[in-house]
Protein backbone atom coordinates (compact mmCIF):
# COMPACT_ATOMS: atom_id res chain seq x y z
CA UNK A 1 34.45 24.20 7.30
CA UNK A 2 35.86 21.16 8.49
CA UNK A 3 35.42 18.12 6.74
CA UNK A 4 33.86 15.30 7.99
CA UNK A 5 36.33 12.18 8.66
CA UNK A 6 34.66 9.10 7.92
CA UNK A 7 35.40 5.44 9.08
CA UNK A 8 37.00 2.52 7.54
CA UNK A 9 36.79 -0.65 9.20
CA UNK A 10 38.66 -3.82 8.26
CA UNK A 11 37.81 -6.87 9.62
CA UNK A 12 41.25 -8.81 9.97
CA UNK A 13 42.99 -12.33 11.21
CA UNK A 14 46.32 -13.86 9.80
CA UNK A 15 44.68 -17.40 11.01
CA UNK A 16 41.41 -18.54 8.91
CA UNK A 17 38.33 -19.87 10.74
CA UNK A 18 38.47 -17.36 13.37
CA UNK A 19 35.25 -15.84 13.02
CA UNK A 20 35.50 -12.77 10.57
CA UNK A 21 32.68 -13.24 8.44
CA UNK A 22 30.48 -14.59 11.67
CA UNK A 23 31.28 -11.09 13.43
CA UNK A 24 31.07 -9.07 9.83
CA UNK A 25 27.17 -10.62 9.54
CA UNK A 26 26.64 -9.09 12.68
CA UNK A 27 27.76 -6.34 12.55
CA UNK A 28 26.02 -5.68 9.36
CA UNK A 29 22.91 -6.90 10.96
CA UNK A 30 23.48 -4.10 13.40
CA UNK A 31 23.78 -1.23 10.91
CA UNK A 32 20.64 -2.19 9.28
CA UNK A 33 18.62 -2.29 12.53
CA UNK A 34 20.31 1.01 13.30
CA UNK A 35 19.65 2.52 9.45
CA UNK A 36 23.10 3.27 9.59
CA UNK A 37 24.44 4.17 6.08
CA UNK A 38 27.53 1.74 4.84
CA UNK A 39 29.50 0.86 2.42
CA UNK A 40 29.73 -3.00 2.68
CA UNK A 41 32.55 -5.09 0.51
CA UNK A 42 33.28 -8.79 0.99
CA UNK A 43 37.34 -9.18 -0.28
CA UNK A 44 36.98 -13.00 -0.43
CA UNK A 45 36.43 -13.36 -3.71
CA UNK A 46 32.92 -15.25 -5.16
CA UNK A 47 32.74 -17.44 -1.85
CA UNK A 48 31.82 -14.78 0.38
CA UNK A 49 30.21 -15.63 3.39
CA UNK A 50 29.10 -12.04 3.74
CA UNK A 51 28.08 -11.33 0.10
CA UNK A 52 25.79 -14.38 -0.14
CA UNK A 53 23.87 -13.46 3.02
CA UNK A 54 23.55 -9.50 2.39
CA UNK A 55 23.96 -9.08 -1.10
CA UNK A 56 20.79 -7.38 -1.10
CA UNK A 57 21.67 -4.83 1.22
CA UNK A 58 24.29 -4.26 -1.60
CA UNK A 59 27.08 -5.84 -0.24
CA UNK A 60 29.69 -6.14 -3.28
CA UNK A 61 32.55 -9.05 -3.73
CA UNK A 62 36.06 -8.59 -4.88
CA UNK A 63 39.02 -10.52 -4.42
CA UNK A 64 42.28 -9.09 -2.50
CA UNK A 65 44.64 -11.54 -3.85
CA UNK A 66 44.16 -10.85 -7.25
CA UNK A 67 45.94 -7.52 -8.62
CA UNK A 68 43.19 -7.03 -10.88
CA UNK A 69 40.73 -6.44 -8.44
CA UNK A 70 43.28 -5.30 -5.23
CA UNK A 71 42.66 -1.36 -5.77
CA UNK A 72 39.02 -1.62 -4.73
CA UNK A 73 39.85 -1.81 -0.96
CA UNK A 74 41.47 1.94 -1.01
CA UNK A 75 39.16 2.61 -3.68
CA UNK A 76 36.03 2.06 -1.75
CA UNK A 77 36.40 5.25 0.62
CA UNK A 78 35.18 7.40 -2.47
CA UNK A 79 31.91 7.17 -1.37
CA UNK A 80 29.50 9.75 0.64
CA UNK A 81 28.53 6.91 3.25
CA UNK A 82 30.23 7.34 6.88
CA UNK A 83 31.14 4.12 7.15
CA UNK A 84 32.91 1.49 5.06
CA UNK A 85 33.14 -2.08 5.85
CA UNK A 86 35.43 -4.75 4.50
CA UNK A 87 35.59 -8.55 5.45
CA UNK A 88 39.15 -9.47 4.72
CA UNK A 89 40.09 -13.10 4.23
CA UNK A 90 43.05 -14.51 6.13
CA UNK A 91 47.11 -13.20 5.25
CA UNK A 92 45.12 -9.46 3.79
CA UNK A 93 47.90 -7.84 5.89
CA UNK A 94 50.51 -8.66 2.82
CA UNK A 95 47.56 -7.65 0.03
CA UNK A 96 47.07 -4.26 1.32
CA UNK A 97 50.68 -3.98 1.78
CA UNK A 98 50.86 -3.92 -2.42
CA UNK A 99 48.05 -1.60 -3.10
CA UNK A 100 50.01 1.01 -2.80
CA UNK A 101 53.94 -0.30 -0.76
CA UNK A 102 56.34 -2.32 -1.50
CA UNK A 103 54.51 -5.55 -0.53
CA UNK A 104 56.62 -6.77 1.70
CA UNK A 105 54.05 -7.26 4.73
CA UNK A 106 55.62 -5.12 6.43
CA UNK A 107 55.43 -1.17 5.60
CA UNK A 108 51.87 0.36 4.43
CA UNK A 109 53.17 4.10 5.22
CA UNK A 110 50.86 5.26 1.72
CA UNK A 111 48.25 3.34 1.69
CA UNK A 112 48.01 4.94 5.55
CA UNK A 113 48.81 8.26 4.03
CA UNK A 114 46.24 7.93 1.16
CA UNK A 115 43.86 7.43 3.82
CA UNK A 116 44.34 10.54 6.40
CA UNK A 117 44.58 12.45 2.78
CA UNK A 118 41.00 11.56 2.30
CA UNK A 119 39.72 12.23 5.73
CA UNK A 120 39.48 8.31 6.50
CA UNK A 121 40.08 6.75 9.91
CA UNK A 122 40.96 3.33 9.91
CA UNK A 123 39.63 0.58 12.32
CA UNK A 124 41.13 -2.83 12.43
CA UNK A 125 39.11 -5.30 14.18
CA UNK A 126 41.13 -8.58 15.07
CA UNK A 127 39.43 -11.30 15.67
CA UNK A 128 40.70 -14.05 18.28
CA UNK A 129 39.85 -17.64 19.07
CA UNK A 130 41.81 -19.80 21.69
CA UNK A 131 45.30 -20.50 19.53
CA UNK A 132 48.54 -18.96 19.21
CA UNK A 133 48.04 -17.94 15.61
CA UNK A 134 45.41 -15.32 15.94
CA UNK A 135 46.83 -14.13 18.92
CA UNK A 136 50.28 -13.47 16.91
CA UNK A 137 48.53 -12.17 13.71
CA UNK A 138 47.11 -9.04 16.02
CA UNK A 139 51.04 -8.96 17.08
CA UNK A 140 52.06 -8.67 13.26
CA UNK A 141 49.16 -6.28 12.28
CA UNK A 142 50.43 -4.16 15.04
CA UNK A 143 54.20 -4.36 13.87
CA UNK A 144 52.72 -3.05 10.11
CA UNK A 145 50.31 -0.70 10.71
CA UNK A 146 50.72 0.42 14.08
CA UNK A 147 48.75 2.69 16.91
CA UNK A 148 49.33 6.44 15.90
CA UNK A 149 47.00 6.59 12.56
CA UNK A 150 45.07 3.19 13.56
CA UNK A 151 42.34 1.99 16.40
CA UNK A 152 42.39 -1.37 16.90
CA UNK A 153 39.60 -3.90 18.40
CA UNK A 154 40.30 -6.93 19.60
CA UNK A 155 37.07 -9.75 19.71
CA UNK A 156 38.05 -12.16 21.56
CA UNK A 157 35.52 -15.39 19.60
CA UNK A 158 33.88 -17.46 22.62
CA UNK A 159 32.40 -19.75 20.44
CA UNK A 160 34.36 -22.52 22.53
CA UNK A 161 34.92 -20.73 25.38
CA UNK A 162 33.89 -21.12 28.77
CA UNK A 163 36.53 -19.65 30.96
CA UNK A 164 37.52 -16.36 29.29
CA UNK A 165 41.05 -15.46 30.71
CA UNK A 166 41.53 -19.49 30.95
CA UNK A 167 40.32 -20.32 27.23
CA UNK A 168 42.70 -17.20 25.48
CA UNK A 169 46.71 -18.11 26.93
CA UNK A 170 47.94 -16.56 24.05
CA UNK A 171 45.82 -13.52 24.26
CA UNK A 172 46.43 -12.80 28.34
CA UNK A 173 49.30 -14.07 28.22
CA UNK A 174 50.57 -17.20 31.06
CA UNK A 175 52.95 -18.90 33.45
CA UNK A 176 56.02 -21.20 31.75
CA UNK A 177 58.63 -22.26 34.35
CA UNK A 178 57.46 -19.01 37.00
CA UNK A 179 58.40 -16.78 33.56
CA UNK A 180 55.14 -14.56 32.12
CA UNK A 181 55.02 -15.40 28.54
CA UNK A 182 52.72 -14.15 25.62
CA UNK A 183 50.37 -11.20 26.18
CA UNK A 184 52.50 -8.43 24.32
CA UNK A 185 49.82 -7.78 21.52
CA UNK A 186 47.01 -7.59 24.16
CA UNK A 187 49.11 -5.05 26.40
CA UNK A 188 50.17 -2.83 23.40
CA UNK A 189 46.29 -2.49 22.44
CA UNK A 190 44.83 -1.59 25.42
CA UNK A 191 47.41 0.87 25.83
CA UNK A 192 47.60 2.58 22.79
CA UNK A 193 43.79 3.36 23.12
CA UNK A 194 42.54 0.52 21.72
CA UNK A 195 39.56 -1.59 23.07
CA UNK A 196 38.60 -5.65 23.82
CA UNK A 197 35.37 -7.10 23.40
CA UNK A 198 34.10 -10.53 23.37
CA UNK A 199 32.03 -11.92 20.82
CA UNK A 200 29.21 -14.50 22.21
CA UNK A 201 29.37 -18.18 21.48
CA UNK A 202 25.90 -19.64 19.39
CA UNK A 203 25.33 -23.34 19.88
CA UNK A 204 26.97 -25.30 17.25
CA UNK A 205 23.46 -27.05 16.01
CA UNK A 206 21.98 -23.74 15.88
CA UNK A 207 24.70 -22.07 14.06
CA UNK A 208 25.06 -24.71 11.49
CA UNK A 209 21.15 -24.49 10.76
CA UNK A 210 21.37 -20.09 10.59
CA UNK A 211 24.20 -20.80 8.08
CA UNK A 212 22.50 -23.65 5.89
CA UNK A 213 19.61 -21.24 5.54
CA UNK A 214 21.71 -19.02 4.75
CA UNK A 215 19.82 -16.08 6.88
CA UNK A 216 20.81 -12.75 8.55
CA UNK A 217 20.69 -13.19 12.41
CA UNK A 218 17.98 -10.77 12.39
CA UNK A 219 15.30 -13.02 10.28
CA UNK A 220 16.26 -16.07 12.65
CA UNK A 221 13.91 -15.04 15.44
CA UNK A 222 10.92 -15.87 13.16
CA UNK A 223 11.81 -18.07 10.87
CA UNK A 224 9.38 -21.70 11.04
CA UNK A 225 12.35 -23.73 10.11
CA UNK A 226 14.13 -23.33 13.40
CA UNK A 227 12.74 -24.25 16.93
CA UNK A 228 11.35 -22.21 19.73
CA UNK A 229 14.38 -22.74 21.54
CA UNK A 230 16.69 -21.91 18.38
CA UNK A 231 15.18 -18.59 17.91
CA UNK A 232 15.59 -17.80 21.23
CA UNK A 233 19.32 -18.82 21.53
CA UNK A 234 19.67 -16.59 18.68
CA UNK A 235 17.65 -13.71 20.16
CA UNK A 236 19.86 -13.91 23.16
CA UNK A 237 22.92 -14.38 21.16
CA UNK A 238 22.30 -10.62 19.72
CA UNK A 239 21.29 -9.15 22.66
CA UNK A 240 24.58 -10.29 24.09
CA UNK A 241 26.44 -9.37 21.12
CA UNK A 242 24.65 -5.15 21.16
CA UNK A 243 25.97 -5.10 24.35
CA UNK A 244 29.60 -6.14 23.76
CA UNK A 245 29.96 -3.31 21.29
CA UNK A 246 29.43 -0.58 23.78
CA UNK A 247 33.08 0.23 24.22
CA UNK A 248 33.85 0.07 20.48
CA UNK A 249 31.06 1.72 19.21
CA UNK A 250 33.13 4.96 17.92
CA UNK A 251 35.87 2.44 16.46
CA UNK A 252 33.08 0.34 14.59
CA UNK A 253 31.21 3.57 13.17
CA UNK A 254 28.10 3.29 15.48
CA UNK A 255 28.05 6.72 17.02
């Protein structure tokens, strides 16, 4: 009988501020509504965006960076859940390269082994706002863990975006002097197999409120501390979001 392969998804960025944990909350949000069955880990240590919000939906906090605690990333696909999710906090691509490599940055040939041993796919899911650095981490991510045992999502963050192949130059790449520049990472995605999708902007007053109150998307539409209209932006800014995953879905363990 063949075994079952289940799905580990890392949420990744060499640049901080990004919009990991923003795009982890959702997601989560969207396994719950869906009574999907996860495994949920936030690596940032005790500051967790993620673990604050859903620690009742037994989200569990480590720390990458330290060695003590390092293990429980490859450690966590022991489990009988389908899915496993990780938020990883910015430069992870060097602490996973020590769980079980050289930790260089640069080789993570066992810990990819370790995982197709165990029957574990891995998704990395890179998240992009408008400058070079994020659009270079998904180039270095590629360089380390590369296409063949990997599926890669790129979510492009339009929190300030208005003009989407405009706003990302690093991402789609532009004109210098008449020479094309930039755009490699984006190219080598799409195709190796991989898959883009945008992640919806919330309005800054709004989002600052959701996050003082420290609430899961999913209570926002009735909660009496925001406004009519601030539950609604919310309400839209899901619906937007469940429809951006469509061409991910496999990648992020939702079918």
């Amino acid at each position: 009988m063949k075994q079952a392969v289940k799905r580990l998804v890392l949420i990744v960025s060499g640049k901080g501020g990004v919009g990991k944990t923003t795009f982890a909350r959702l997601l989560v949000d969207t396994y719950h509504t869906r009574k999907i069955q996860a495994s949920l880990f936030d690596a940032d240590g005790q500051v967790g965006g993620l673990a604050r919000t859903y620690q009742d939906l037994g989200v569990l906090f480590y720390d990458l960076r330290q060695e003590r605690e390092r293990d429980t990333l490859l450690n966590s696909i022991d489990t009988d859940k389908a899915v496993i999710l990780h938020d990883l906090p910015g430069g992870s691509r060097f602490e996973i390269s020590k769980i079980i490599d050289i930790g260089d940055g640069k080789s993570v040939e066992g810990f990819l082994t370790a995982l197709t041993e165990n029957h574990v796919r891995l998704t990395l899911v890179h998240l992009l706002d408008h400058e070079i650095e994020s659009a270079q981490s998904v180039g270095q991510y590629l360089e380390t863990f590369g296409t063949d045992l990997v599926n890669h999502v790129a979510v492009l963050n339009l929190r300030e975006s208005r003009d989407l192949r405009n706003d990302f130059p690093y991402w789609y790449g532009h004109e210098v002097s008449g020479q094309r520049r930039y755009g490699k990472a984006r190219e080598r995605i799409l195709s190796a197999g991989g898959v883009e999708i945008t992640m919806p902007g919330l309005h800054a007053a709004t989002r600052a409120k959701v996050n003082a109150l420290n609430l899961r998307y999913a209570q926002c539409l009735k909660h009496p501390d925001l406004t009519i209209t601030e539950r609604s932006a919310v309400s839209r800014f899901l619906r937007d979001f469940h429809k951006s995953l469509t061409p991910a879905a496999t990648f992020l363990g939702l079918e």
